[in-house]
Protein backbone atom coordinates (compact mmCIF):
# COMPACT_ATOMS: atom_id res chain seq x y z
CA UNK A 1 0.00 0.00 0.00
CA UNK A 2 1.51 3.40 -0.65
CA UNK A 3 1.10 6.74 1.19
CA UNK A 4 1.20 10.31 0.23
CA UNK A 5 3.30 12.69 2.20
CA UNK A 6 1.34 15.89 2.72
CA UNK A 7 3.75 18.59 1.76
CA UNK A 8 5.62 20.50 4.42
CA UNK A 9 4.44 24.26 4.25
CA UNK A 10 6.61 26.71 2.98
CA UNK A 11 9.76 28.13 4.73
CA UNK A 12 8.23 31.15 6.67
CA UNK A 13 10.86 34.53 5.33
CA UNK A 14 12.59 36.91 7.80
CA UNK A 15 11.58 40.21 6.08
CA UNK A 16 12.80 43.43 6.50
CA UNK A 17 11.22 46.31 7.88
CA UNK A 18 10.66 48.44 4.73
CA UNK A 19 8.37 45.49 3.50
CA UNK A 20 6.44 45.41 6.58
CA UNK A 21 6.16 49.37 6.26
CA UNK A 22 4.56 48.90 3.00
CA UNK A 23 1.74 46.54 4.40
CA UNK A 24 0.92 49.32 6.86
CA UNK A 25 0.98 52.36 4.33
CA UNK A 26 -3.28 52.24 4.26
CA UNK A 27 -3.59 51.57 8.07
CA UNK A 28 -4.66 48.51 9.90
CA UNK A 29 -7.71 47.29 11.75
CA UNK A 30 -8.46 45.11 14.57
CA UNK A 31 -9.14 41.51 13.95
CA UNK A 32 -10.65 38.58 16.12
CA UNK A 33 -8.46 35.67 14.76
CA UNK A 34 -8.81 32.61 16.64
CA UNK A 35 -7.18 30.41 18.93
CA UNK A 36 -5.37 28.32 16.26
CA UNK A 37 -4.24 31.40 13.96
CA UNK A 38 -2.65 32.33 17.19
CA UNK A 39 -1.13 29.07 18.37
CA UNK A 40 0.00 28.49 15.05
CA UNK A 41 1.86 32.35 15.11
CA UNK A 42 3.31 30.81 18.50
CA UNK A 43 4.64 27.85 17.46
CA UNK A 44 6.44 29.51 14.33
CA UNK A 45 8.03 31.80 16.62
CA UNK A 46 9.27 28.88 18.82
CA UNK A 47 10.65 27.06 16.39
CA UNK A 48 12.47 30.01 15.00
CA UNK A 49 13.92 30.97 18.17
CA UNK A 50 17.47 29.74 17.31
CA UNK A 51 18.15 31.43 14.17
CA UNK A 52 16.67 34.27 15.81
CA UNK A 53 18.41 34.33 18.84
CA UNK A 54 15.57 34.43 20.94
CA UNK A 55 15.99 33.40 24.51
CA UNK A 56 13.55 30.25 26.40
CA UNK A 57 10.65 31.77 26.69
CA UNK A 58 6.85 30.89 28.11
CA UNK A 59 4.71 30.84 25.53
CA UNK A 60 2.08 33.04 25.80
CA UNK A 61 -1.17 32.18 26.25
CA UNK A 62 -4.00 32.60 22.69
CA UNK A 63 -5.33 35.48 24.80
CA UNK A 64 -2.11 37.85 25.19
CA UNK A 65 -1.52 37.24 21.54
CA UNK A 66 -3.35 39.96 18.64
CA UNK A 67 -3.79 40.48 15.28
CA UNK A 68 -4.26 43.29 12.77
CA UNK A 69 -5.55 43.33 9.68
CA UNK A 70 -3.31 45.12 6.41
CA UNK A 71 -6.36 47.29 5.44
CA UNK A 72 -5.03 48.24 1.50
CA UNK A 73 -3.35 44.26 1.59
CA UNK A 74 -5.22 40.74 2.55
CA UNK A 75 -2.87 40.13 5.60
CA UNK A 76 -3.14 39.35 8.89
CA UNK A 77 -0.35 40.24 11.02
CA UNK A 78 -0.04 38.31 14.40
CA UNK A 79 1.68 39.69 17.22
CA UNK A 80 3.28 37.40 19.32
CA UNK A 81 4.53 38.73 22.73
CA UNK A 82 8.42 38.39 23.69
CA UNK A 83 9.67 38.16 27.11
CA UNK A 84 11.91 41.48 26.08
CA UNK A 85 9.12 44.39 27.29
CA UNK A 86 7.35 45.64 24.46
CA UNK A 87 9.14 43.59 21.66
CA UNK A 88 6.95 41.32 19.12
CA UNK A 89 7.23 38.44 17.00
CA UNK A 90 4.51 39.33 14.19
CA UNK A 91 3.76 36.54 11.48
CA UNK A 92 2.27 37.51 8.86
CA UNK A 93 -0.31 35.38 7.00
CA UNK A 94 -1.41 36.06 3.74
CA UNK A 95 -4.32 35.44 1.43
CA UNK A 96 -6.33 33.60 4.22
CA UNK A 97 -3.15 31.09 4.60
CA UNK A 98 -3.30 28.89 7.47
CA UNK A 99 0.20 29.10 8.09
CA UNK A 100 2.37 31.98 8.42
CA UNK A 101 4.89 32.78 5.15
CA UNK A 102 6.91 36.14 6.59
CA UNK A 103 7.85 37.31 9.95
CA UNK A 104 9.85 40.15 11.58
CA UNK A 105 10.94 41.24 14.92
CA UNK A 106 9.54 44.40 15.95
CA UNK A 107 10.41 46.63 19.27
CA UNK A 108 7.17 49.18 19.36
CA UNK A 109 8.67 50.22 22.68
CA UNK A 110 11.77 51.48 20.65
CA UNK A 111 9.50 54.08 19.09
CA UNK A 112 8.67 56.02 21.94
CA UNK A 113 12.49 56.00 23.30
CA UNK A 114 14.67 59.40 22.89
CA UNK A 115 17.58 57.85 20.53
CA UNK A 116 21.41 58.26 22.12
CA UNK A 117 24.64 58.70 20.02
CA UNK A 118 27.72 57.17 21.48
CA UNK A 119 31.27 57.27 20.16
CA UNK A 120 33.26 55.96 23.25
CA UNK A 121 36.49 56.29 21.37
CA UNK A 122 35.48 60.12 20.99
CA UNK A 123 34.11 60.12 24.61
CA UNK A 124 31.07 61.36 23.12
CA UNK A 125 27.22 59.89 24.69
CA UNK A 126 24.89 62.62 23.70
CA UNK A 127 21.47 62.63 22.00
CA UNK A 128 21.22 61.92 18.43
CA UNK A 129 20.03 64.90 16.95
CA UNK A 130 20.95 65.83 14.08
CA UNK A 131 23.13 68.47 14.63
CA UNK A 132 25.56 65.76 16.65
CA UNK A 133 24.77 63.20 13.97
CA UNK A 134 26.19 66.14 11.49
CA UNK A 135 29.07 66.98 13.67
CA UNK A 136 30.79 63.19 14.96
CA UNK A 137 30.03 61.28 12.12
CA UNK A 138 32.34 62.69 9.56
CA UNK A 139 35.36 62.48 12.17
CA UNK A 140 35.02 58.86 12.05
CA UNK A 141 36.95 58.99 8.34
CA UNK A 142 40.20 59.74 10.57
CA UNK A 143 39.94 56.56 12.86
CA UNK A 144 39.40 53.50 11.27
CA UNK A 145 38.86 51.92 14.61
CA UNK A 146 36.19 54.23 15.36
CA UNK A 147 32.48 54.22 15.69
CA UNK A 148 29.21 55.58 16.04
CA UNK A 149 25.76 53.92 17.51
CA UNK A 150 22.30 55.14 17.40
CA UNK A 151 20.54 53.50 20.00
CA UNK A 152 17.22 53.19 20.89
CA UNK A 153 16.43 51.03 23.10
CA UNK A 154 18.53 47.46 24.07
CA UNK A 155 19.20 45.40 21.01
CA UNK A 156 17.86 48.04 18.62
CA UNK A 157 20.30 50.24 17.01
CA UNK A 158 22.33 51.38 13.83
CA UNK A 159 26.03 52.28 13.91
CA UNK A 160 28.58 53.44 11.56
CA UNK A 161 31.77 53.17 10.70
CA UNK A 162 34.35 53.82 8.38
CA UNK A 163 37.69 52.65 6.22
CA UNK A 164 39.05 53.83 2.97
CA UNK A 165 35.93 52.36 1.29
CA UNK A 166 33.74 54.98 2.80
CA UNK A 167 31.11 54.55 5.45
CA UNK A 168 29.63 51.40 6.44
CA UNK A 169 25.99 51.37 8.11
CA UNK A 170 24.64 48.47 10.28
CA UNK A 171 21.45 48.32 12.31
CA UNK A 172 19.70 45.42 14.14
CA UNK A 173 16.12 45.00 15.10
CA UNK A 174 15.72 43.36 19.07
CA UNK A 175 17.92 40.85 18.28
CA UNK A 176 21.30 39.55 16.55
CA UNK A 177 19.16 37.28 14.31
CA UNK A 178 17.83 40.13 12.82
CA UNK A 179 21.05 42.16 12.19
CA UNK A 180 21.62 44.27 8.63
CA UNK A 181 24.41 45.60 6.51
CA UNK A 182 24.48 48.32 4.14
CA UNK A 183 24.79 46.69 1.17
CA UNK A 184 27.44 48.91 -0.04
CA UNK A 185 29.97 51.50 1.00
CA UNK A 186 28.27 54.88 1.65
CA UNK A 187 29.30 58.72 1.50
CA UNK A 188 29.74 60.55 4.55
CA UNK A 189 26.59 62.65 3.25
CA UNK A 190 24.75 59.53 2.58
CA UNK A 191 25.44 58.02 5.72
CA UNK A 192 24.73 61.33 7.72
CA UNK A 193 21.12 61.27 5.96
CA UNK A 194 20.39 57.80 6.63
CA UNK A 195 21.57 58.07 10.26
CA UNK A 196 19.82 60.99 10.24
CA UNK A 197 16.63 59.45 9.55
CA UNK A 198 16.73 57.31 11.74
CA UNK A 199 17.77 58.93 14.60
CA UNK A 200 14.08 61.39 13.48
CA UNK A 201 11.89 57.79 13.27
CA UNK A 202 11.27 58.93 9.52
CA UNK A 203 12.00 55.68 7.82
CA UNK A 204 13.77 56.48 4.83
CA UNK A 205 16.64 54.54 6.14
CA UNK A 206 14.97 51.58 6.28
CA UNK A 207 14.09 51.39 2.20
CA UNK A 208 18.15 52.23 1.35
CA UNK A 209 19.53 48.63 0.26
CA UNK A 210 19.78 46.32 3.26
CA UNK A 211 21.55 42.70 3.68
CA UNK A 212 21.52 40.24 6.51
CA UNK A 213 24.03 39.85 8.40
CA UNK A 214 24.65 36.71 9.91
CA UNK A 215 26.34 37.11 13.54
């Protein structure tokens, strides 16, 4: 007698932040998805927690566990609670899909966080306005070991550095599984602007050309 294998669902993508930004450019609404969209959002985020260095964590319970809707896109984004305050795993299910195809860290408690600029080789821990941004960064072309972090809040940051290639951006989002290089060498103006940005929450950074990074 012979058996079919039911095919394993499809690799669930680490995506990057501009492509979640796009799913929320008409809004999102509230939506009652049920117990086993949610367990199933848990699970994923489990069994990722290696590759995204996520420590041990309880898993929450269906209840603590929400979902919006992508109002201009049929999506569902599920928001799984971390045990990092204010941090989410969010899959995102598409087309009424059972099962989760993209996912992303997210810290919303890093929005509401005044961002810091340190340079400890320059002795400098300031805010990052722009003005600082503007003033430090450029200085960093005379001290190749040298560098610059944005922070704004515990595992989410951006820093910069720079050789005789030019300036070199990095940022992370919560965690070191989710950790992004420029994907080329940058001007000092271009750098400034993109540090700039996101020192200002504006977002432009986050569409400029992005790789993963593995750590």
């Amino acid at each position: 007698m012979f058996f079919s294998r039911q095919p394993k669902p499809p690799a669930s993508k680490l995506i990057q932040l501009h492509e979640y930004l796009d799913l929320l450019q008409e809004g999102t609404e509230d939506h009652a998805a049920g117990d086993a969209i949610k367990r199933g959002a848990v699970a994923l985020a489990q069994s990722l927690r290696e590759p995204l260095r996520l420590k041990d964590w309880a898993a929450p319970e269906p209840a603590r566990v929400f979902a919006r809707r992508a109002k201009a896109h049929d999506a569902l984004l599920v928001h799984v609670p971390l045990d990092i305050r204010d941090c989410f795993f969010i899959a995102i299910f598409r087309n009424g899909a059972s099962t989760a195809g993209e996912h992303l860290l997210f810290d919303i408690g890093a929005e509401y966080q005044t961002p810091m600029l340190d340079c400890p080789d320059f002795g400098v821990a300031e805010a990052a306005n722009e003005a600082n941004i503007r003033h430090w960064v450029p200085l960093l072309k005379d001290d190749a070991s040298a560098f610059a972090v944005i922070e704004l809040r515990g595992g989410t940051y951006m820093q910069v550095y720079a050789d005789a290639k030019g300036f070199h951006l990095e940022h992370q989002l919560v965690t070191t599984g989710a950790h992004y290089h420029s994907a080329e060498p940058l001007s000092a103006d271009a750098a400034i602007d993109t540090l700039v940005s996101y020192a200002c929450g504006k977002y432009e950074w986050a569409y400029k050309r992005w790789e993963w990074l593995a750590l």
